[in-house]
Structure formats: structure tokens, C-alpha cells
N, C-alpha and C. Protein backbone atom coordinates (compact mmCIF):
# COMPACT_ATOMS: atom_id res chain seq x y z
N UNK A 1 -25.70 108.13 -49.98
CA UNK A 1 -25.86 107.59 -48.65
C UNK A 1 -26.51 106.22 -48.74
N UNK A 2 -26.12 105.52 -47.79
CA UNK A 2 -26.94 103.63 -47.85
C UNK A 2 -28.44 104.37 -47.23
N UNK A 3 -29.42 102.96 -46.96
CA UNK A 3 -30.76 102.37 -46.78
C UNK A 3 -30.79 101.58 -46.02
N UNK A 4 -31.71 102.14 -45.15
CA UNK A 4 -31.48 101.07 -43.97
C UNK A 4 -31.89 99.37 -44.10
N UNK A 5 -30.92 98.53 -43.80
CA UNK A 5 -31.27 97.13 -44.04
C UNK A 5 -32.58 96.41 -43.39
N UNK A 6 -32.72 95.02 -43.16
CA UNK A 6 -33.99 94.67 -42.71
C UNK A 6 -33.76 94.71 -41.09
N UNK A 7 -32.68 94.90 -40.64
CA UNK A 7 -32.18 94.95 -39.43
C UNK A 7 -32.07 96.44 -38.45
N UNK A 8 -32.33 97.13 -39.58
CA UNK A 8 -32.62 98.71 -39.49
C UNK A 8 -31.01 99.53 -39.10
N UNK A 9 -30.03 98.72 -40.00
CA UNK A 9 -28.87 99.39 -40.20
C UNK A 9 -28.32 100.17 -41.19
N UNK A 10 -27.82 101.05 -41.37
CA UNK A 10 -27.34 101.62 -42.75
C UNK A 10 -26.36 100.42 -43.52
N UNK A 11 -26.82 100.78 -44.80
CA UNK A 11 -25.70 99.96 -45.32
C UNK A 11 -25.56 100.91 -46.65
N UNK A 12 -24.35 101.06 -46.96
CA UNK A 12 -24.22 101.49 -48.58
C UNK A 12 -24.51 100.61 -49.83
N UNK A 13 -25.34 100.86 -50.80
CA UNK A 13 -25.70 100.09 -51.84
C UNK A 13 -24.39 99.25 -52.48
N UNK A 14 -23.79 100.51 -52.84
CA UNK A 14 -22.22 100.28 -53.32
C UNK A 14 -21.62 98.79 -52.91
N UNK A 15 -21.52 99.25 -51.50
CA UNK A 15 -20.38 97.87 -51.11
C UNK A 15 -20.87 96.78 -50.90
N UNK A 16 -22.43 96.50 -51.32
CA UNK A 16 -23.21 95.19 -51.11
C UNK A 16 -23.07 94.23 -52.60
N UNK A 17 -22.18 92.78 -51.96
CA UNK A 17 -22.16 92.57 -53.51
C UNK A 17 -23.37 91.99 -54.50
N UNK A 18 -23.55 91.80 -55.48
CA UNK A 18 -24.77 91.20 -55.96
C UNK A 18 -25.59 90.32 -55.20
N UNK A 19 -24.75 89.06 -54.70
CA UNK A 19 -25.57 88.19 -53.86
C UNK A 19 -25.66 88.27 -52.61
N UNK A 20 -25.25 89.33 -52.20
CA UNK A 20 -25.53 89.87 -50.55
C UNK A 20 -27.07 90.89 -51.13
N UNK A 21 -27.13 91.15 -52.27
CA UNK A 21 -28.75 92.04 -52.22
C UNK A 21 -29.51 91.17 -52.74
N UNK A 22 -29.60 90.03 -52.82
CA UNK A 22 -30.57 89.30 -53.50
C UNK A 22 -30.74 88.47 -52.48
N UNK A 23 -29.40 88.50 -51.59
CA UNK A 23 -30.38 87.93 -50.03
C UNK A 23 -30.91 88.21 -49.09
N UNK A 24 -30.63 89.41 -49.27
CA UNK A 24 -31.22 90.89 -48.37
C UNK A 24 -33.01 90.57 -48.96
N UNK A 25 -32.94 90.72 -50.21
CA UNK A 25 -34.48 90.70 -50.86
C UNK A 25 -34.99 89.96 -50.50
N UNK A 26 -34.71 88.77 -50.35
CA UNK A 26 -35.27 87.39 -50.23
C UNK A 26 -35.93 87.36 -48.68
N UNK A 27 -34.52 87.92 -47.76
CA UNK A 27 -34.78 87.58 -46.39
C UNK A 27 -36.07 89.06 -46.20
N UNK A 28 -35.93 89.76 -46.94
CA UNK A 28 -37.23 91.01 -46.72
C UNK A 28 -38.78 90.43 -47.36
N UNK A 29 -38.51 89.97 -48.57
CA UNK A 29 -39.98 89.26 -49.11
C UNK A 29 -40.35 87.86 -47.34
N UNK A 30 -39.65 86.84 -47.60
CA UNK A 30 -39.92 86.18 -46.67
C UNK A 30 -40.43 86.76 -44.60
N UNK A 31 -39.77 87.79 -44.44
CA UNK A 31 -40.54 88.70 -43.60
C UNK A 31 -41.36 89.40 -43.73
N UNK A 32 -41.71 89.50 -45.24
CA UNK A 32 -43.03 90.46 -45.58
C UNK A 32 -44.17 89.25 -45.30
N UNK A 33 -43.90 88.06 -46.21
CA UNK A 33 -44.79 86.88 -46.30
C UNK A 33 -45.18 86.12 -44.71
N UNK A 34 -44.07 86.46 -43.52
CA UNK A 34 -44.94 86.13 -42.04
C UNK A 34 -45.67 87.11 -41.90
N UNK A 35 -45.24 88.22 -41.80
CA UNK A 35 -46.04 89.78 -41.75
C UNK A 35 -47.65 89.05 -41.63
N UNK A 36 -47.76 88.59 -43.35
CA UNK A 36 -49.04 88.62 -43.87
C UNK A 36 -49.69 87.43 -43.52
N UNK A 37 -48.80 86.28 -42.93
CA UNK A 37 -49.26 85.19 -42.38
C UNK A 37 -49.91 85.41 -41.09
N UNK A 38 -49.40 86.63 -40.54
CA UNK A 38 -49.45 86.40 -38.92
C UNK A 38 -50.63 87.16 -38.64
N UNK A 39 -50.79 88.38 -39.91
CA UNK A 39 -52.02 89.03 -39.79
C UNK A 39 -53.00 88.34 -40.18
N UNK A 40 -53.16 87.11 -41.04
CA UNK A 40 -54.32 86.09 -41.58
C UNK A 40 -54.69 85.59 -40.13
N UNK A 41 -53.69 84.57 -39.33
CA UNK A 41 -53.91 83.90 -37.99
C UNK A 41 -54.16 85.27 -37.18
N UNK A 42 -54.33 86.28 -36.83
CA UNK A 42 -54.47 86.87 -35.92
C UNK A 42 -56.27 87.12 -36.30
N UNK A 43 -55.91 87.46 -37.29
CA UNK A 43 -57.59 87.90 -38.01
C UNK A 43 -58.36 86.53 -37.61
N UNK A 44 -58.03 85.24 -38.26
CA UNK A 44 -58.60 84.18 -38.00
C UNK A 44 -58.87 83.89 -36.25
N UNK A 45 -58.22 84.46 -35.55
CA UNK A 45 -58.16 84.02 -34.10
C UNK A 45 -59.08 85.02 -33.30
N UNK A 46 -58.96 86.01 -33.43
CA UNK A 46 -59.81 86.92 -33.45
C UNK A 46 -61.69 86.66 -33.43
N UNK A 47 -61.61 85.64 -34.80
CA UNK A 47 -63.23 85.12 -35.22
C UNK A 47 -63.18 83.62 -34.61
N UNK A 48 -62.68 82.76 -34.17
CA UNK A 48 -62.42 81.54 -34.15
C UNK A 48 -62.07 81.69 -32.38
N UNK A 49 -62.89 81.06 -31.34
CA UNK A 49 -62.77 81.21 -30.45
C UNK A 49 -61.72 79.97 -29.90
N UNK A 50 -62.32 78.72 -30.91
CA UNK A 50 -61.25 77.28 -30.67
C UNK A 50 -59.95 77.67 -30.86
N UNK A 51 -59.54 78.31 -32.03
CA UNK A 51 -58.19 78.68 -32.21
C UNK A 51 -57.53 79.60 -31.73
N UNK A 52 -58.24 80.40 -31.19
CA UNK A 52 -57.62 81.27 -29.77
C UNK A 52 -57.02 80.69 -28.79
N UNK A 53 -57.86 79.35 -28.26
CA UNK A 53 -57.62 78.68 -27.07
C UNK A 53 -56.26 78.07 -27.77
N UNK A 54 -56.54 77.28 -28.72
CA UNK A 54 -55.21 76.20 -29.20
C UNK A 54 -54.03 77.43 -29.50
N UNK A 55 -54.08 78.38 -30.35
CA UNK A 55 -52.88 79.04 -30.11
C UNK A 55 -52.30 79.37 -29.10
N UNK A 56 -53.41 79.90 -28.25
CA UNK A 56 -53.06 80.34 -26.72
C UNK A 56 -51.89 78.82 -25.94
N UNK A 57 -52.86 77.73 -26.05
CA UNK A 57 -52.05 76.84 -25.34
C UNK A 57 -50.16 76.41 -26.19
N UNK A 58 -50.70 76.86 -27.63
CA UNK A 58 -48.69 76.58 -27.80
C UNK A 58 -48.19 77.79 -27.36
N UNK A 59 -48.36 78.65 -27.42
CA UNK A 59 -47.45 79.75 -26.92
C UNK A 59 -47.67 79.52 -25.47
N UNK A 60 -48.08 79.22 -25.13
CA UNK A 60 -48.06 78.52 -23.10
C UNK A 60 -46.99 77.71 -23.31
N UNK A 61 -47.23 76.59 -24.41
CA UNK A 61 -46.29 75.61 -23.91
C UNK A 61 -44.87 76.52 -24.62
N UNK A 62 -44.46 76.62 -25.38
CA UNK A 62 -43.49 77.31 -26.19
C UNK A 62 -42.70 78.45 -25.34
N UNK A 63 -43.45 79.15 -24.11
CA UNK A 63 -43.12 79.68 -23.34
C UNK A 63 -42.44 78.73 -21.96
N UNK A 64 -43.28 78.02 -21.62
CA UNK A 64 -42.33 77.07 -20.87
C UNK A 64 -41.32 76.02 -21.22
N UNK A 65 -41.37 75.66 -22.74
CA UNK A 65 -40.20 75.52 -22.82
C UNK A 65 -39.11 76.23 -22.53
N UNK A 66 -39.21 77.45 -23.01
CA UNK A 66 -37.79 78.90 -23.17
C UNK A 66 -37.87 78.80 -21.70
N UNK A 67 -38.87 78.98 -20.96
CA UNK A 67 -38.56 79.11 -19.49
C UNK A 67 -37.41 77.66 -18.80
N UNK A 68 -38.41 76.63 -18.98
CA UNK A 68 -37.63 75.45 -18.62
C UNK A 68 -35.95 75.63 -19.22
N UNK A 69 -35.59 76.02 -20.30
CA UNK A 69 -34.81 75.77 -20.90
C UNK A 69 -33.51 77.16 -20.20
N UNK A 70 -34.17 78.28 -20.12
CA UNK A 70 -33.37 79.08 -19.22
C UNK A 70 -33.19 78.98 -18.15
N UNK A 71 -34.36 78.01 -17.28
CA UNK A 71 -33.88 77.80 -15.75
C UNK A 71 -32.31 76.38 -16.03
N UNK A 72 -32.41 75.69 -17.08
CA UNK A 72 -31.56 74.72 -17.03
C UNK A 72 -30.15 75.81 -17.43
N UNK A 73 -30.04 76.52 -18.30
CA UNK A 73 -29.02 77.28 -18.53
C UNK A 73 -29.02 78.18 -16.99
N UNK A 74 -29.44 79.06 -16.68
CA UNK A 74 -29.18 79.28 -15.21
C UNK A 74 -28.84 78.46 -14.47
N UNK A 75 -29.20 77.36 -14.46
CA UNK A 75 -28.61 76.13 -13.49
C UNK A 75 -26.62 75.89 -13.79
N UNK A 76 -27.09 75.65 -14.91
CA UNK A 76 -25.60 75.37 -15.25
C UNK A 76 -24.49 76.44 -15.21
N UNK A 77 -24.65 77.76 -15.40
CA UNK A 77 -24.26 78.81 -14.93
C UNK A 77 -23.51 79.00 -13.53
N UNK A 78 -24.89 78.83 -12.73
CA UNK A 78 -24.55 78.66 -11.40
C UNK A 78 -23.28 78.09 -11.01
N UNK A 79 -23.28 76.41 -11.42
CA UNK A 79 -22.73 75.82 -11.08
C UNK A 79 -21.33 75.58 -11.53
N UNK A 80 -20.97 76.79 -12.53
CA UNK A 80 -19.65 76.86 -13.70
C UNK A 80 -19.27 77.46 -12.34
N UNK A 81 -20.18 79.01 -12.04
CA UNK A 81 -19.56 80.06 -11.46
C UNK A 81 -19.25 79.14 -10.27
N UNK A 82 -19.47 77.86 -9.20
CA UNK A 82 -19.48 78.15 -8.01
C UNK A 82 -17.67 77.48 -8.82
N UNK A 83 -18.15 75.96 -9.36
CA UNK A 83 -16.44 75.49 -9.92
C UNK A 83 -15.40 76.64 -9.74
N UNK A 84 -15.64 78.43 -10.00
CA UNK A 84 -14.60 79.11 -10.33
C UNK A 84 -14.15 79.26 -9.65
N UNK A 85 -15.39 79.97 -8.64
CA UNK A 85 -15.09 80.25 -7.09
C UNK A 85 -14.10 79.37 -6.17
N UNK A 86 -14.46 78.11 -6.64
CA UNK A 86 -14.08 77.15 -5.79
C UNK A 86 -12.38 77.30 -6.01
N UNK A 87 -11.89 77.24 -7.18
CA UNK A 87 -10.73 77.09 -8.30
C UNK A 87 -9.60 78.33 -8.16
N UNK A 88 -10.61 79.18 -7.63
CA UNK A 88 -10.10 80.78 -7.34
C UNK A 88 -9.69 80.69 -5.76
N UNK A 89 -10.63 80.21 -5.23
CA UNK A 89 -10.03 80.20 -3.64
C UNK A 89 -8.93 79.58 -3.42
N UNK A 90 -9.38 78.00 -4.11
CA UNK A 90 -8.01 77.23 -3.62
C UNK A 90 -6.31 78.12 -4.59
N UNK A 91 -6.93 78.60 -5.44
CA UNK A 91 -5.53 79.32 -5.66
C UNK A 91 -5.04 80.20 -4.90
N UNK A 92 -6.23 81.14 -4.23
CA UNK A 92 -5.77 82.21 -3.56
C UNK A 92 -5.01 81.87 -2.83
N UNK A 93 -5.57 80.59 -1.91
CA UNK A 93 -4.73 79.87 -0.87
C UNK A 93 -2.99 79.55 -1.07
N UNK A 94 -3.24 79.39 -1.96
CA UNK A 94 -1.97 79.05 -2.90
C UNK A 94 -0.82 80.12 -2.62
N UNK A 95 -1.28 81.12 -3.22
CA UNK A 95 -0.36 82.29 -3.51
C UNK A 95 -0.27 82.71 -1.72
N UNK A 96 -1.59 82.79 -0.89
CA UNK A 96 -0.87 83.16 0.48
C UNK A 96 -0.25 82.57 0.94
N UNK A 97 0.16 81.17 0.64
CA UNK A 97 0.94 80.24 1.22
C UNK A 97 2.25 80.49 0.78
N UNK A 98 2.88 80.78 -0.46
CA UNK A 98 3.82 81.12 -0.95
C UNK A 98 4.37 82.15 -0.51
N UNK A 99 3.23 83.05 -0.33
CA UNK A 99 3.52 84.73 0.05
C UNK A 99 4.12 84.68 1.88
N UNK A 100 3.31 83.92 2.47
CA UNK A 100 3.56 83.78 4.05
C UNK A 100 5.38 82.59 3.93
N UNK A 101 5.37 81.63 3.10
CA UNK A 101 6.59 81.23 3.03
C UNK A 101 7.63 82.03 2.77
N UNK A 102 7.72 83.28 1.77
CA UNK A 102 8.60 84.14 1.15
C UNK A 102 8.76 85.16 2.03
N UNK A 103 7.99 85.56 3.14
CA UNK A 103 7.96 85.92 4.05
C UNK A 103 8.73 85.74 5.07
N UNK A 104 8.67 84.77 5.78
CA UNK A 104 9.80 84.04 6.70
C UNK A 104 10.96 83.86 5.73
N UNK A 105 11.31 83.53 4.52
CA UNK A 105 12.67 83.08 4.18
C UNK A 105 13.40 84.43 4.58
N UNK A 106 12.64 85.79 3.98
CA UNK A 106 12.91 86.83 4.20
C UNK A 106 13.31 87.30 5.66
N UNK A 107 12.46 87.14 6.83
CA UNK A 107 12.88 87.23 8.09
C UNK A 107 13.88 86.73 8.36
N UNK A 108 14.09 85.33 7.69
CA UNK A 108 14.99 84.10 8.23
C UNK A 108 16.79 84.94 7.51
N UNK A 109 16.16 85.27 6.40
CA UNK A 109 17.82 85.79 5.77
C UNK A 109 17.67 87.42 6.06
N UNK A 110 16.99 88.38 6.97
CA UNK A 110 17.66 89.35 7.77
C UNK A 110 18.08 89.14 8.99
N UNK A 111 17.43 88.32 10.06
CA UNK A 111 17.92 87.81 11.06
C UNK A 111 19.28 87.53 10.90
N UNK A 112 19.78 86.29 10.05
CA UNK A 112 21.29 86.16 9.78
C UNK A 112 21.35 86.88 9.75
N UNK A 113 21.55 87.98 8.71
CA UNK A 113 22.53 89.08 8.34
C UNK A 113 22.41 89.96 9.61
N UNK A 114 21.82 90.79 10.41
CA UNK A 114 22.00 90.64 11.48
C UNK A 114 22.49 90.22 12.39
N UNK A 115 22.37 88.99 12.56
CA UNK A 115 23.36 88.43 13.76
C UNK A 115 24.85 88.52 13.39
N UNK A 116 24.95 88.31 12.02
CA UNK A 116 26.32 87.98 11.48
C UNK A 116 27.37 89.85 12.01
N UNK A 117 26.18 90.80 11.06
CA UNK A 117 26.53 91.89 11.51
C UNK A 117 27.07 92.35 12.69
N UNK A 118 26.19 91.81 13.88
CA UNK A 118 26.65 92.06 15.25
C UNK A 118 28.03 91.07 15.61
N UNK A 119 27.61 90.28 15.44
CA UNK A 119 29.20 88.99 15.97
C UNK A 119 30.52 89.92 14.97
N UNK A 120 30.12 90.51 13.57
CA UNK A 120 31.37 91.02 13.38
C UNK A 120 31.86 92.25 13.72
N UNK A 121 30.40 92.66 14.28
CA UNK A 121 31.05 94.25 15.19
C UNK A 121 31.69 93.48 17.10
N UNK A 122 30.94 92.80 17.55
CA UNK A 122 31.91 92.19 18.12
C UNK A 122 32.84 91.98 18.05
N UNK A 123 33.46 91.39 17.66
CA UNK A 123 34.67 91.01 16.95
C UNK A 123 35.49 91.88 16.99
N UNK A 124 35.16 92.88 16.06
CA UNK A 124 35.81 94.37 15.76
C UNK A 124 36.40 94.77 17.36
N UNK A 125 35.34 94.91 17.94
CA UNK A 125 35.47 95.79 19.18
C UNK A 125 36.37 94.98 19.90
N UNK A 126 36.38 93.43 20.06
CA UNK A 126 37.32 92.54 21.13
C UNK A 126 39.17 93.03 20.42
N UNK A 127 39.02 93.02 19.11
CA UNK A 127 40.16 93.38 18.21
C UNK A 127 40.66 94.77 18.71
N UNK A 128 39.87 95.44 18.86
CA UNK A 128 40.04 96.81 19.13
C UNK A 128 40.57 97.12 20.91
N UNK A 129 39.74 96.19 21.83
CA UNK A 129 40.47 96.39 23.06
C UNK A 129 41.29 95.45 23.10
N UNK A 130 41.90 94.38 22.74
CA UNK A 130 42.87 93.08 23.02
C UNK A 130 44.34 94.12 22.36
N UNK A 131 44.08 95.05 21.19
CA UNK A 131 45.23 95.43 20.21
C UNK A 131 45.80 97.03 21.30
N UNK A 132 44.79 97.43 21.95
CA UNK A 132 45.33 98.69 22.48
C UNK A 132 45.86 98.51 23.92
């Protein structure tokens, strides 16, 4: 059976080739080595009241970036979706216009056939009393 990767997926040993596990290792040592970084700065922050504050303030700012930066992606979002909307209506318009035209041609060519129908049963019938 595989081991779960650093991603916490199975993988089979087998089908990993040499340099897919030596980057697996690498990318696991280098997450071991923040691990141990993050527990040094946490420990240090912990005793260090200045560096509480200064960490505190990049992750403030680091947070309003991602914020700033998702309200601009939400923005732009918005404004794809209204383009679609917009793009979608005027088509809709489109197709009812076609649909309400195909409509009448339709009325327009049973009416003929109709009228034609009747003028040739007319017809029939004037044939029918003029001949007897």
C-alpha cells in the first residue's frame, strides 16, 4: 500500500519516479525547517513584546493586502458578470425577435393557404351549380 504524501494523499512508492521522491523529500525537509522557524518566532514573540507588535502589524498589513486585493478581484468579477448579463439580454432579444418574426411568416403562410383553400372550394361549388 502507498504513504501518505506531504499533502496527505496516498501515493504508491512504486509509481513515484526517483526524482519525484527526492522532491517530495526536499519539499518535506523544507516544511519541516518553517515548522521549526515558526516555532523559534513564535517562542521569540511570545518573550519580546516589540516583536509581537511588529509582527502583529505585517500580518495587519499582509491581511489587507489579500483583502484589498480580493475586493479588486470581486470588483472585476462583478463587472465580467454584469458584461454577460448585458450580452445575454441583448441576445435574448435577438432570438425573440426572430421567434416573433417566424411567427407571423407562419400566420402570414396559413392565412394564404387558407384563403387559397376557400376561393378553391368556391370555385368548386360555382363549377358545381353553373355545370348542373
Amino acid at each position: 500500500m502507498g504513504k501518505p504524501d506531504i499533502s496527505g494523499a496516498l501515493v504508491a512508492e512504486s509509481i513515484l519516479a526517483p526524482a519525484q521522491k527526492k522532491k517530495r523529500q526536499r519539499k518535506a525537509v523544507l516544511l519541516t525547517q518553517v515548522d521549526i522557524e515558526e516555532t523559534a518566532v513564535v517562542k521569540s514573540e511570545n518573550e519580546d513584546l516589540n516583536l509581537h507588535v511588529s509582527l502583529c502589524e505585517q500580518r495587519y498589513k499582509e491581511l489587507e493586502r489579500r483583502l484589498d486585493s480580493f475586493d479588486e478581484r470581486l470588483t472585476a468579477l462583478e463587472n465580467n458578470l454584469s458584461v454577460v448579463k448585458t450580452e445575454m439580454a441583448r441576445g435574448f432579444g435577438e432570438i425573440k425577435l426572430l421567434l416573433e418574426q417566424r411567427n407571423t411568416q407562419k400566420q402570414t403562410q396559413l392565412i394564404a393557404a387558407t384563403a387559397t383553400t376557400i376561393t378553391a372550394l368556391i370555385a368548386l361549388i360555382g363549377y358545381i351549380i353553373t355545370r348542373s
